[in-house]
C-alpha atoms as a PDB file:
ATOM      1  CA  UNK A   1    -140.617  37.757-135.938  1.00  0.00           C
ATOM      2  CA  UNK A   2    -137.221  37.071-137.831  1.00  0.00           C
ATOM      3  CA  UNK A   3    -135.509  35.707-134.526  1.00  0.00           C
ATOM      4  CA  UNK A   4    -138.099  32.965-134.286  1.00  0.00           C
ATOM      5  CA  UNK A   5    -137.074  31.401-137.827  1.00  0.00           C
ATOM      6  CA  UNK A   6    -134.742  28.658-137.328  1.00  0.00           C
ATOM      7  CA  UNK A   7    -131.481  28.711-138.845  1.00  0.00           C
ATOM      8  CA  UNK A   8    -132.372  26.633-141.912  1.00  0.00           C
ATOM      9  CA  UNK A   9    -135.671  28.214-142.083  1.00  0.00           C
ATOM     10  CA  UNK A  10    -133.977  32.091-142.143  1.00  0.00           C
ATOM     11  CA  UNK A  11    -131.497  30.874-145.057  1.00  0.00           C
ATOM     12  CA  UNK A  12    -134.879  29.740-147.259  1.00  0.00           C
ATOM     13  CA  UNK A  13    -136.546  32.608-146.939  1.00  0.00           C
ATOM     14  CA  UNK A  14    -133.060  34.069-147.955  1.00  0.00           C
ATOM     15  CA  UNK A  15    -133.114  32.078-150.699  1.00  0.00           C
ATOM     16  CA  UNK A  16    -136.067  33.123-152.045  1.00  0.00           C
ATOM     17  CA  UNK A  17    -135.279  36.825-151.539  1.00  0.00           C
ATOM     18  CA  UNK A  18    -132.060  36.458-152.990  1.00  0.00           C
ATOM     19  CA  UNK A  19    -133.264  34.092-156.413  1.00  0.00           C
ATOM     20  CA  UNK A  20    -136.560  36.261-156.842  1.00  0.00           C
ATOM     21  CA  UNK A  21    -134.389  39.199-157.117  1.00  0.00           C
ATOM     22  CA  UNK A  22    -131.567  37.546-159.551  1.00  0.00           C
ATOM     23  CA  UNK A  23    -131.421  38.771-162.959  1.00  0.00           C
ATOM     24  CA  UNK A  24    -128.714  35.697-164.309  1.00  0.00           C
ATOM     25  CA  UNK A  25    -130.549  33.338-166.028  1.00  0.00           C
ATOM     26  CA  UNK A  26    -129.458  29.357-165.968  1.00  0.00           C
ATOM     27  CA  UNK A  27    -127.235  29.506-167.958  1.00  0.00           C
ATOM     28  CA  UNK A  28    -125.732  33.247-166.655  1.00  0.00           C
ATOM     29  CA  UNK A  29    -127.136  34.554-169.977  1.00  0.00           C
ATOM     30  CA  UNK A  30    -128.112  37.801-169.193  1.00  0.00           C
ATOM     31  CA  UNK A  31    -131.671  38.327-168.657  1.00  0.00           C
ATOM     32  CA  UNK A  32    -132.400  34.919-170.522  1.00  0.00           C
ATOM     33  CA  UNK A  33    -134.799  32.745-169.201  1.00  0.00           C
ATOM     34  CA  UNK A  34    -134.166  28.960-169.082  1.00  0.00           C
ATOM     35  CA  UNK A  35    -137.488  28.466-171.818  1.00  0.00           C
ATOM     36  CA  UNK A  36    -135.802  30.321-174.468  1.00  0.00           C
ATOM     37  CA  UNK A  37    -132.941  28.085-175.126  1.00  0.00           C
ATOM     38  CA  UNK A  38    -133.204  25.997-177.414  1.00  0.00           C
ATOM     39  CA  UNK A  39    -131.314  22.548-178.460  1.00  0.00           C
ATOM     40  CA  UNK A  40    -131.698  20.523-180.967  1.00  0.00           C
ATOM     41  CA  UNK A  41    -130.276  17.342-182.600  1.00  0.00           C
ATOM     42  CA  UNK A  42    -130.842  16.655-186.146  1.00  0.00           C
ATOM     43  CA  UNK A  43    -130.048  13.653-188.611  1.00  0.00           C
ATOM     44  CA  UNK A  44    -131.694  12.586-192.166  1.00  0.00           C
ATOM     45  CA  UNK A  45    -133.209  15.890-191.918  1.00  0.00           C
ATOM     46  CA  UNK A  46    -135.175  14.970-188.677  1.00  0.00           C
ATOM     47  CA  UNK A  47    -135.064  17.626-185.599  1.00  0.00           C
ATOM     48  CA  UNK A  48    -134.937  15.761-181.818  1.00  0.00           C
ATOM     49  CA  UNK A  49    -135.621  18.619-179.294  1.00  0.00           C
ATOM     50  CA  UNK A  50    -133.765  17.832-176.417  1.00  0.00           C
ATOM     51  CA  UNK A  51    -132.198  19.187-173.029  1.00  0.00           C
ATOM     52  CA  UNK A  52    -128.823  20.569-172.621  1.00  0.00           C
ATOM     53  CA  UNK A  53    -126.865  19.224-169.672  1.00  0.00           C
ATOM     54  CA  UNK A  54    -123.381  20.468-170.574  1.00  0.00           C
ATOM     55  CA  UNK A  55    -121.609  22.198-173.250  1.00  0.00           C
ATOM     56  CA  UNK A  56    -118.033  22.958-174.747  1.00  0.00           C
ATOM     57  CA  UNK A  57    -116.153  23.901-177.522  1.00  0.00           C
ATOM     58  CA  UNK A  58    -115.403  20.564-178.152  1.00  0.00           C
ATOM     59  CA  UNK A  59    -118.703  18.669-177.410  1.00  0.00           C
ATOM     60  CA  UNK A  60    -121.496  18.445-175.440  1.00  0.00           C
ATOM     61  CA  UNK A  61    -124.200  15.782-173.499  1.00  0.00           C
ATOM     62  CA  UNK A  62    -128.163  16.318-173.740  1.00  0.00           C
ATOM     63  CA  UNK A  63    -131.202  14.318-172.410  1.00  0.00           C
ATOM     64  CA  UNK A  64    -133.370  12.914-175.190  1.00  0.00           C
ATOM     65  CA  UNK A  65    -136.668  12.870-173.359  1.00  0.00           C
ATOM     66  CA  UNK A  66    -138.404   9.641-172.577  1.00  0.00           C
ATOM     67  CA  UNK A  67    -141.278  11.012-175.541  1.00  0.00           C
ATOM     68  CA  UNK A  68    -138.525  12.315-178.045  1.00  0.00           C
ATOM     69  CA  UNK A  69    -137.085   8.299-178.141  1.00  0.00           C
ATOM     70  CA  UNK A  70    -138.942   6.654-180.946  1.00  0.00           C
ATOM     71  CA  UNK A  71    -137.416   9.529-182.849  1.00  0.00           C
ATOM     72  CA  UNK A  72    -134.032   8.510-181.396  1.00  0.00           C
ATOM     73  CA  UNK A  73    -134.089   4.920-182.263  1.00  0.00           C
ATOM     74  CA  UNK A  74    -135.271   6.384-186.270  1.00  0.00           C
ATOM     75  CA  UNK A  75    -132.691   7.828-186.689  1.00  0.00           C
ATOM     76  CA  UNK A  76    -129.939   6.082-184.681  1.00  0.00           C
ATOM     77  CA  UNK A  77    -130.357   2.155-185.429  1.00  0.00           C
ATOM     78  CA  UNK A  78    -127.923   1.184-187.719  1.00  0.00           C
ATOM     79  CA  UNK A  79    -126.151   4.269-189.051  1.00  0.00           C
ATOM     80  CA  UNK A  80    -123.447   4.946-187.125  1.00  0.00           C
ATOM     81  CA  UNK A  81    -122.279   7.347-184.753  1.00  0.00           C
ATOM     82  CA  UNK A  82    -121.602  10.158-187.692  1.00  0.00           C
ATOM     83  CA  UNK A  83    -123.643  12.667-189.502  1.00  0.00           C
ATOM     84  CA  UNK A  84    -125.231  14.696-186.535  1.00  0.00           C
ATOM     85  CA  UNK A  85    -125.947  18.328-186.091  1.00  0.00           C
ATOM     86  CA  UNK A  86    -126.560  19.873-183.181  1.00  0.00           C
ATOM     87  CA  UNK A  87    -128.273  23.104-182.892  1.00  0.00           C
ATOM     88  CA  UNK A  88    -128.442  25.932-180.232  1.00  0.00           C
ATOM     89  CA  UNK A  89    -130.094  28.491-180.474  1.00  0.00           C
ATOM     90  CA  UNK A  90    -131.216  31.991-177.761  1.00  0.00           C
ATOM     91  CA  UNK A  91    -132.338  35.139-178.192  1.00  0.00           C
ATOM     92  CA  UNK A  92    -128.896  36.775-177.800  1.00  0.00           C
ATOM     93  CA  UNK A  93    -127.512  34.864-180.631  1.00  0.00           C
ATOM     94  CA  UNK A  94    -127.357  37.216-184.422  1.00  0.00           C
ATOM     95  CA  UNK A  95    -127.760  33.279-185.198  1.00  0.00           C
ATOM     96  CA  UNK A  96    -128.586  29.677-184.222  1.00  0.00           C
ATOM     97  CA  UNK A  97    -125.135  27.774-183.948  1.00  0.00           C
ATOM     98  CA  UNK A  98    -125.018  24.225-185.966  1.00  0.00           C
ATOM     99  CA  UNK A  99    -122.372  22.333-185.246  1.00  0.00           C
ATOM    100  CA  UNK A 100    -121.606  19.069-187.130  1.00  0.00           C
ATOM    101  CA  UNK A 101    -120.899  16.701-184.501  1.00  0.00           C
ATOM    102  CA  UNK A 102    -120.265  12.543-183.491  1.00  0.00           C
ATOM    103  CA  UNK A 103    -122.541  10.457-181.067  1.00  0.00           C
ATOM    104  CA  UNK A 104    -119.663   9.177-178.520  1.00  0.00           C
ATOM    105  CA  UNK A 105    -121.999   7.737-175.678  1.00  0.00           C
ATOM    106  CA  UNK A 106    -125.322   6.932-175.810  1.00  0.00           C
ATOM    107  CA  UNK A 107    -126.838   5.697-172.037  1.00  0.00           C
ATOM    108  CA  UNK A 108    -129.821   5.565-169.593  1.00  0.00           C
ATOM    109  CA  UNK A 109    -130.825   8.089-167.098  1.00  0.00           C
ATOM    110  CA  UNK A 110    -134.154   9.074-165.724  1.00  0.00           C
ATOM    111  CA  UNK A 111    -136.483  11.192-168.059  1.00  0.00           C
ATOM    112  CA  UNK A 112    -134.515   9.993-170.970  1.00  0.00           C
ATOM    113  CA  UNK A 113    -131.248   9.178-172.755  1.00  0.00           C
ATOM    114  CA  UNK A 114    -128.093  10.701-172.514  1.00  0.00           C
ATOM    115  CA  UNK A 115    -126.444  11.462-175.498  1.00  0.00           C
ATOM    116  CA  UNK A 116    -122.889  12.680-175.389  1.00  0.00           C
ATOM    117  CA  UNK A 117    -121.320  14.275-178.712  1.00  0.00           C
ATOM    118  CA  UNK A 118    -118.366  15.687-179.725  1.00  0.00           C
ATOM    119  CA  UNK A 119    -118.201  18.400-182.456  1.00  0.00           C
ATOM    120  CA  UNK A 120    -116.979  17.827-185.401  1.00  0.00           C
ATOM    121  CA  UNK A 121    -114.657  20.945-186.549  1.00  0.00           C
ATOM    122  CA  UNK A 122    -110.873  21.983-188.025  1.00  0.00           C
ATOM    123  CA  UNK A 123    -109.184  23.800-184.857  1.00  0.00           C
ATOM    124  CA  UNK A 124    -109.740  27.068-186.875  1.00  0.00           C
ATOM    125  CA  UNK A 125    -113.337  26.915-186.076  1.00  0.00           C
ATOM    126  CA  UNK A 126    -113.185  25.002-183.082  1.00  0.00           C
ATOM    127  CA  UNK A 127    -111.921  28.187-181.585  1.00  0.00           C
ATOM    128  CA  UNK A 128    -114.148  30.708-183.059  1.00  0.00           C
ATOM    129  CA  UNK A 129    -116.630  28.459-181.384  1.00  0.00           C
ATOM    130  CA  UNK A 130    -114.936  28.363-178.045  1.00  0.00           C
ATOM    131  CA  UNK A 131    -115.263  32.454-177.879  1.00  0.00           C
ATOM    132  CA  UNK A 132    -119.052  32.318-178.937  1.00  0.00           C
ATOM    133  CA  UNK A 133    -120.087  29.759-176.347  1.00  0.00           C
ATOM    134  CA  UNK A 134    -117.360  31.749-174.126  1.00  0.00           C
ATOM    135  CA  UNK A 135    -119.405  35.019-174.480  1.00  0.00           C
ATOM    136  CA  UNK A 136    -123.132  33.694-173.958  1.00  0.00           C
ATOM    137  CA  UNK A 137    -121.891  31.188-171.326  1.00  0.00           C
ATOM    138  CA  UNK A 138    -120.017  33.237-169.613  1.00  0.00           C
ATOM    139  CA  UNK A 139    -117.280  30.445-169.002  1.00  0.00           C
ATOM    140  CA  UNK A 140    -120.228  27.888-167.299  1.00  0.00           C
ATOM    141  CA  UNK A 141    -119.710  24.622-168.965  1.00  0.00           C
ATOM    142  CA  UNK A 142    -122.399  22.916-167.155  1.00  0.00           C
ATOM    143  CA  UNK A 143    -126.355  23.682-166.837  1.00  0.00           C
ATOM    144  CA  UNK A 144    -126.905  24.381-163.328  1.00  0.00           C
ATOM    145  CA  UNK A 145    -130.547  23.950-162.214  1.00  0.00           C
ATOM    146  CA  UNK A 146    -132.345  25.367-159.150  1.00  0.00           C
ATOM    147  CA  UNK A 147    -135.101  23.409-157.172  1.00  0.00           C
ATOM    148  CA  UNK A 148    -138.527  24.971-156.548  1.00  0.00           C
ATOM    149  CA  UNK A 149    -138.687  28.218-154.883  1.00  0.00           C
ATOM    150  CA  UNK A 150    -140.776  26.491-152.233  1.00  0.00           C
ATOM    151  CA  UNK A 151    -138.578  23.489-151.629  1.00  0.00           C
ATOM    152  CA  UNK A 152    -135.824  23.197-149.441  1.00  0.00           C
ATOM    153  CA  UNK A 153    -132.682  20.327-150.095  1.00  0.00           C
ATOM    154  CA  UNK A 154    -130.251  20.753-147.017  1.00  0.00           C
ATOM    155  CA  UNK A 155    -126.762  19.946-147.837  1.00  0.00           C
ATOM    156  CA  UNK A 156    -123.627  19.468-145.795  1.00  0.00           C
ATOM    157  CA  UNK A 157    -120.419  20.826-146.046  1.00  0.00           C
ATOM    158  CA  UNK A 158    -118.003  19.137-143.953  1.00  0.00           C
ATOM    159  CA  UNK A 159    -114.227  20.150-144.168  1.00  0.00           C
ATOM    160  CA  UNK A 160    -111.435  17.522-144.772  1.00  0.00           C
ATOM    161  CA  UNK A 161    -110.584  17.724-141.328  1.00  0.00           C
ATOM    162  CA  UNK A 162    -113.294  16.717-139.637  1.00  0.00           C
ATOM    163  CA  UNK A 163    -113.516  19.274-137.414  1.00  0.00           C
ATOM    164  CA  UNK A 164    -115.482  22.050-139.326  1.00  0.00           C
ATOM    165  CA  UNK A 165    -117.892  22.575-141.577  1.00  0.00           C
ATOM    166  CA  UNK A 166    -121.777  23.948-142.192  1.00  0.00           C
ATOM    167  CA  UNK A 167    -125.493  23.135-143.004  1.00  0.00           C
ATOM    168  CA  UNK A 168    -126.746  25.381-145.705  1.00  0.00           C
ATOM    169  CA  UNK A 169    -129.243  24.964-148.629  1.00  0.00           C
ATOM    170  CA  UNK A 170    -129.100  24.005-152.035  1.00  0.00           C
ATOM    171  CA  UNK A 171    -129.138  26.490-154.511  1.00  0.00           C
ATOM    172  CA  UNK A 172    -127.852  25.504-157.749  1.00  0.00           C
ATOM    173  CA  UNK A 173    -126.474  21.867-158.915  1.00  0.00           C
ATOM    174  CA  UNK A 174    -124.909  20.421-162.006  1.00  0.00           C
ATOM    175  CA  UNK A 175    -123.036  18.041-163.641  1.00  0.00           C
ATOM    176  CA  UNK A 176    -119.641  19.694-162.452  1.00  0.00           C
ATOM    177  CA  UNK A 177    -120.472  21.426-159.285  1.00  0.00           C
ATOM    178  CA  UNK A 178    -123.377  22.771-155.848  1.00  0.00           C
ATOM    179  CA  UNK A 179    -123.654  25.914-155.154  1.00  0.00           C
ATOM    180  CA  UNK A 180    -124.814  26.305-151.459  1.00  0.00           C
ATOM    181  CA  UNK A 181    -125.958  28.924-149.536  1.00  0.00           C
ATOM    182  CA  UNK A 182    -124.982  28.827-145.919  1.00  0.00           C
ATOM    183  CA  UNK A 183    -125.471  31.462-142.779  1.00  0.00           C
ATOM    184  CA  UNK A 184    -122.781  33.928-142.862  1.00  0.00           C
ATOM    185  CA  UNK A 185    -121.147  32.788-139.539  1.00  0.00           C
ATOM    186  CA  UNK A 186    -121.113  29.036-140.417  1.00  0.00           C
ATOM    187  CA  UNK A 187    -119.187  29.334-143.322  1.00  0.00           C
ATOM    188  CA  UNK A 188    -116.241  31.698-142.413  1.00  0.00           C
ATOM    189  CA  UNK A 189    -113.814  28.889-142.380  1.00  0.00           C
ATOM    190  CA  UNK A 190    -115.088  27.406-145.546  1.00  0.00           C
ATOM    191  CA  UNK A 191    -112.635  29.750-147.742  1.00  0.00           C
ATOM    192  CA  UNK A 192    -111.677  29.267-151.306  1.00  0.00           C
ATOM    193  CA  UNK A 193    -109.345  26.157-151.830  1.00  0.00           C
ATOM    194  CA  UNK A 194    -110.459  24.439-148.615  1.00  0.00           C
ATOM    195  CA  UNK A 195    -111.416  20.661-149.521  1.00  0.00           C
ATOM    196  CA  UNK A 196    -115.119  19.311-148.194  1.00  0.00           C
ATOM    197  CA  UNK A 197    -117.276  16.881-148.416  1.00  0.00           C
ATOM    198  CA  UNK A 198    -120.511  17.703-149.765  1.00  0.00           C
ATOM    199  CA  UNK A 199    -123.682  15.410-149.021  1.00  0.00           C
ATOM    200  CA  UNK A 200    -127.284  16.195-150.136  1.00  0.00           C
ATOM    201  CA  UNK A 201    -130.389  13.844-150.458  1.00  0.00           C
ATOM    202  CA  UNK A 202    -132.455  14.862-153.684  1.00  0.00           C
ATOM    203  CA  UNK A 203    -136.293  14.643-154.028  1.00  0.00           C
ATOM    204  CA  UNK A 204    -137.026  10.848-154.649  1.00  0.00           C
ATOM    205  CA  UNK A 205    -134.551  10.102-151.855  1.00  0.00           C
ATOM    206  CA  UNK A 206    -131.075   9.534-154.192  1.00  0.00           C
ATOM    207  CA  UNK A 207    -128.352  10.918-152.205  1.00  0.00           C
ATOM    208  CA  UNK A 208    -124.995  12.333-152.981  1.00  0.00           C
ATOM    209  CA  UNK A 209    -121.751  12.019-151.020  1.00  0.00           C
ATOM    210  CA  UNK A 210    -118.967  13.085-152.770  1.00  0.00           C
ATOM    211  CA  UNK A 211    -115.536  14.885-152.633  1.00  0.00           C
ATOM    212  CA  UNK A 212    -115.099  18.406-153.604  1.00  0.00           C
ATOM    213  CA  UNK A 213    -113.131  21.838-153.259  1.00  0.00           C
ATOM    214  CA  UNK A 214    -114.330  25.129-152.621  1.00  0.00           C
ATOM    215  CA  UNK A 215    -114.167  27.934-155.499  1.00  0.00           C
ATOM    216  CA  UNK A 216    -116.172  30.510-154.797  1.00  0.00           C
ATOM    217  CA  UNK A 217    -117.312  32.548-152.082  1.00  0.00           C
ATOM    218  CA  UNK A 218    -119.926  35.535-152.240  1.00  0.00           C
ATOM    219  CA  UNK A 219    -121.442  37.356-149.725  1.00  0.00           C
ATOM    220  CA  UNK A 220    -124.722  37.856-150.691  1.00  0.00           C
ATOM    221  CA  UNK A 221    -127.008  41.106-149.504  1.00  0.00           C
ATOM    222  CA  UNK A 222    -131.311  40.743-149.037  1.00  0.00           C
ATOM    223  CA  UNK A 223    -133.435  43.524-151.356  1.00  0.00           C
ATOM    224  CA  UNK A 224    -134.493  46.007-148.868  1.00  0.00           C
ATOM    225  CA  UNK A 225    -138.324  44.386-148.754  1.00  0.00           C
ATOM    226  CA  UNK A 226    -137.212  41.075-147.374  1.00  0.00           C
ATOM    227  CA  UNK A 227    -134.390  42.161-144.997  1.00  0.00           C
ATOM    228  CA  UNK A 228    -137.047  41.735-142.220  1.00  0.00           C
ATOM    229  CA  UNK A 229    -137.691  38.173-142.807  1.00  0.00           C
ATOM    230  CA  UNK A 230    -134.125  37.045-143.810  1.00  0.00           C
ATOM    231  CA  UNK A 231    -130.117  36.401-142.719  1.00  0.00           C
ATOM    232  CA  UNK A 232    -127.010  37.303-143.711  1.00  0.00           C
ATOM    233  CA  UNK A 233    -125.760  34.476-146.530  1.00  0.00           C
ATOM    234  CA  UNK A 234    -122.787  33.489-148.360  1.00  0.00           C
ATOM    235  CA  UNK A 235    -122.665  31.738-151.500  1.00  0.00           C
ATOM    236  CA  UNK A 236    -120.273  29.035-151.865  1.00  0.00           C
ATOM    237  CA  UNK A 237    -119.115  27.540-155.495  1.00  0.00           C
ATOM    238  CA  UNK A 238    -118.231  24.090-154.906  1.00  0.00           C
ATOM    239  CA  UNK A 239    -116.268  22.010-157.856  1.00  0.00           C
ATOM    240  CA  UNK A 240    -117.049  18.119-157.578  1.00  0.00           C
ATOM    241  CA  UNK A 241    -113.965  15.712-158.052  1.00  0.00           C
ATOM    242  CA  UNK A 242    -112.496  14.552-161.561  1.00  0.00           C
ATOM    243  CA  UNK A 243    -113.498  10.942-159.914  1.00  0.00           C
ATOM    244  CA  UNK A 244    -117.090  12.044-158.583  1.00  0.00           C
ATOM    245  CA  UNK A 245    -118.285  13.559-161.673  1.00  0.00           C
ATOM    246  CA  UNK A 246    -116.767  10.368-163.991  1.00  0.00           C
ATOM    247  CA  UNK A 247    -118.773   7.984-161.526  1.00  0.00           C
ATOM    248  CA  UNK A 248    -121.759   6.921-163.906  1.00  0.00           C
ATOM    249  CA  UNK A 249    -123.924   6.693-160.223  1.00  0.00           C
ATOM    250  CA  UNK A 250    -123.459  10.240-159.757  1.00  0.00           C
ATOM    251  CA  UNK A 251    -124.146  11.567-163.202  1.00  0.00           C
ATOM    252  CA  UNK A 252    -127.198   9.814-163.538  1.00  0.00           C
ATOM    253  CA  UNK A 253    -128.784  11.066-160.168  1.00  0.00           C
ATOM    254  CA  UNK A 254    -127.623  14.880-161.046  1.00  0.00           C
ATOM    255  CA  UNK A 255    -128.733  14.832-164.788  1.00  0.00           C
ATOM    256  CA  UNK A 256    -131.666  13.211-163.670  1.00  0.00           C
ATOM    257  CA  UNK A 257    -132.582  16.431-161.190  1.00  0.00           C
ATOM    258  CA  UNK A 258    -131.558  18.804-164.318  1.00  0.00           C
ATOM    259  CA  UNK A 259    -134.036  17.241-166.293  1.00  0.00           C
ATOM    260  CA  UNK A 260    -136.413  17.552-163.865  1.00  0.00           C
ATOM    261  CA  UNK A 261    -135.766  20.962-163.010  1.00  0.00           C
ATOM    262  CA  UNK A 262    -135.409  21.851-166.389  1.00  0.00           C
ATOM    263  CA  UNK A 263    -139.035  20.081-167.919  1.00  0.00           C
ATOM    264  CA  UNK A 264    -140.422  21.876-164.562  1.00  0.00           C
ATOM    265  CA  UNK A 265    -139.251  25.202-166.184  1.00  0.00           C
ATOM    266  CA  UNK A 266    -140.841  24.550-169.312  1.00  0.00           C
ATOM    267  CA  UNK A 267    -144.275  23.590-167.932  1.00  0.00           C
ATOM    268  CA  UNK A 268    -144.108  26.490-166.187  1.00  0.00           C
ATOM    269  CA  UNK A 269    -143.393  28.388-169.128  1.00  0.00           C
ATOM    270  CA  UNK A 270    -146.286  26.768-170.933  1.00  0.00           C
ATOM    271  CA  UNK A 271    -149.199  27.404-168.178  1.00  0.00           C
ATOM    272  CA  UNK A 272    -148.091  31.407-168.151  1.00  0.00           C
ATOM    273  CA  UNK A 273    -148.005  31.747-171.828  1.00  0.00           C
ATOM    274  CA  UNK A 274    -150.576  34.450-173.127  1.00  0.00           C
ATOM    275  CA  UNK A 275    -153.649  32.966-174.534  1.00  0.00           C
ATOM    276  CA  UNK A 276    -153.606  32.820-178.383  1.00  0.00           C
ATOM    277  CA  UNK A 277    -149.256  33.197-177.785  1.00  0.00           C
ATOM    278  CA  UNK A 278    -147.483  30.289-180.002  1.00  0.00           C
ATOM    279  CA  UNK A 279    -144.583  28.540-178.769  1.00  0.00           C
ATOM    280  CA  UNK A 280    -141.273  29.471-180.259  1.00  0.00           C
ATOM    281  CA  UNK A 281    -140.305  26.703-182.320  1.00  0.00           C
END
């Protein structure tokens, strides 16, 4: 029965093996799910939940959503860029982090505002921050969000050259970076360091062309259950440009699909919930 998948068809079904069976959260927080972080910005003593799209120790960008913006504009009209807190806050934490921080960019994107803000701390903290987002983080700057299970976004990855390259699936995407999983035979020449082009046309049709290195590379085994119905796969880490990610094109279209992906999450969340269970405020 597996020999009459096609190619494409074989790697989703790997896919969904492979993701089913992943314990990494998001955010690689282990064994957190994307619905129990939580972000907040707060000013005058009012709390804007919003969605975290990346994070350092030096600042970080979130979504306002499109119902959290009369809030927003309370708050931000007229007072300046200073006084803001932002909070973070997940189960693995012995407490929430609030960080005093600046509003450096305020702009547009679908499902909301972005809001970028740097953190406002003395270098001793600064670095006592680094190692605490450094732990829980695991190094990932950027929130990388998966499409549906169900839903399959091809992507290309064509080599510099020309002359080689593969079709695999999408798997993760952020701000920064795709990860892609591709047949095990297409991608043996895409090794670590090798430059590509990656190109990928998201649900509503926006599509993404952009330059990009390789690196990471994983070879990636099926639980025992799904062997039957899946193929070999490797996982390929794939860093976007310092010119791609700076295009304002490009971030909107990926921080638009993170929002998406991540409201999607929370939805989902909501519609499992226990009866009688209260949201975790």
């Amino acid at each position: 029965m597996a020999n009459e998948l096609s190619p494409l068809k074989r790697l989703q079904n790997t896919r969904m093996a492979i993701d089913s069976d992943d314990r990494r959260s998001l955010y690689r927080v282990a064994r957190v799910s994307l619905e129990t972080v939580r972000v907040v910005a707060i000013r005058h003593g009012l709390r804007i939940p919003v969605l975290l799209l990346d994070v350092s120790a030096t600042g970080c960008a979130v979504c306002v959503p499109t119902d959290q913006l009369p809030r927003l504009r309370e708050v931000a009209d007229g007072s300046g860029p200073h006084g803001w807190t932002v909070g973070i806050w997940m189960p693995e934490l012995e407490r929430p982090l609030a960080v005093p921080a600046t509003a450096r960019y305020l702009t547009p994107m679908p499902g909301g505002v972005r809001v970028g803000f740097g953190f406002v701390l003395p270098p001793e903290t600064s670095g006592d921050l680094h190692e605490r987002l450094q732990v829980h983080f695991n190094q990932r700057r950027a929130v990388r969000a998966r499409p549906p299970t169900h839903e399959s976004i091809p992507v290309e990855v064509d080599g510099a050259d020309g002359r080689s390259g593969a079709t695999g699936l999408l798997r993760d995407l952020s701000l920064m970076g795709v990860g892609v999983l591709v047949g095990a035979d297409d991608g043996a020449a895409l090794g670590v360091g090798r430059e590509v082009r990656v190109s990928l046309t998201l649900p509503g049709g926006e599509s993404l062309d952009l330059a990009a290195i390789v690196r990471h590379r994983e070879e990636l085994g099926l639980p025992a259950a799904a062997a039957e119905f899946g193929a070999p796969a490797t996982h390929l880490g794939i860093e976007f440009s310092a010119s791609a990610v700076r295009a304002a094109r490009v971030t909107n279209i990926i921080g638009g699909f993170i929002v998406e992906q991540q409201m999607r999450t929370l939805r989902e969340a909501e519609e499992t919930r226990k009866p009688g269970e209260e949201r975790e405020r």
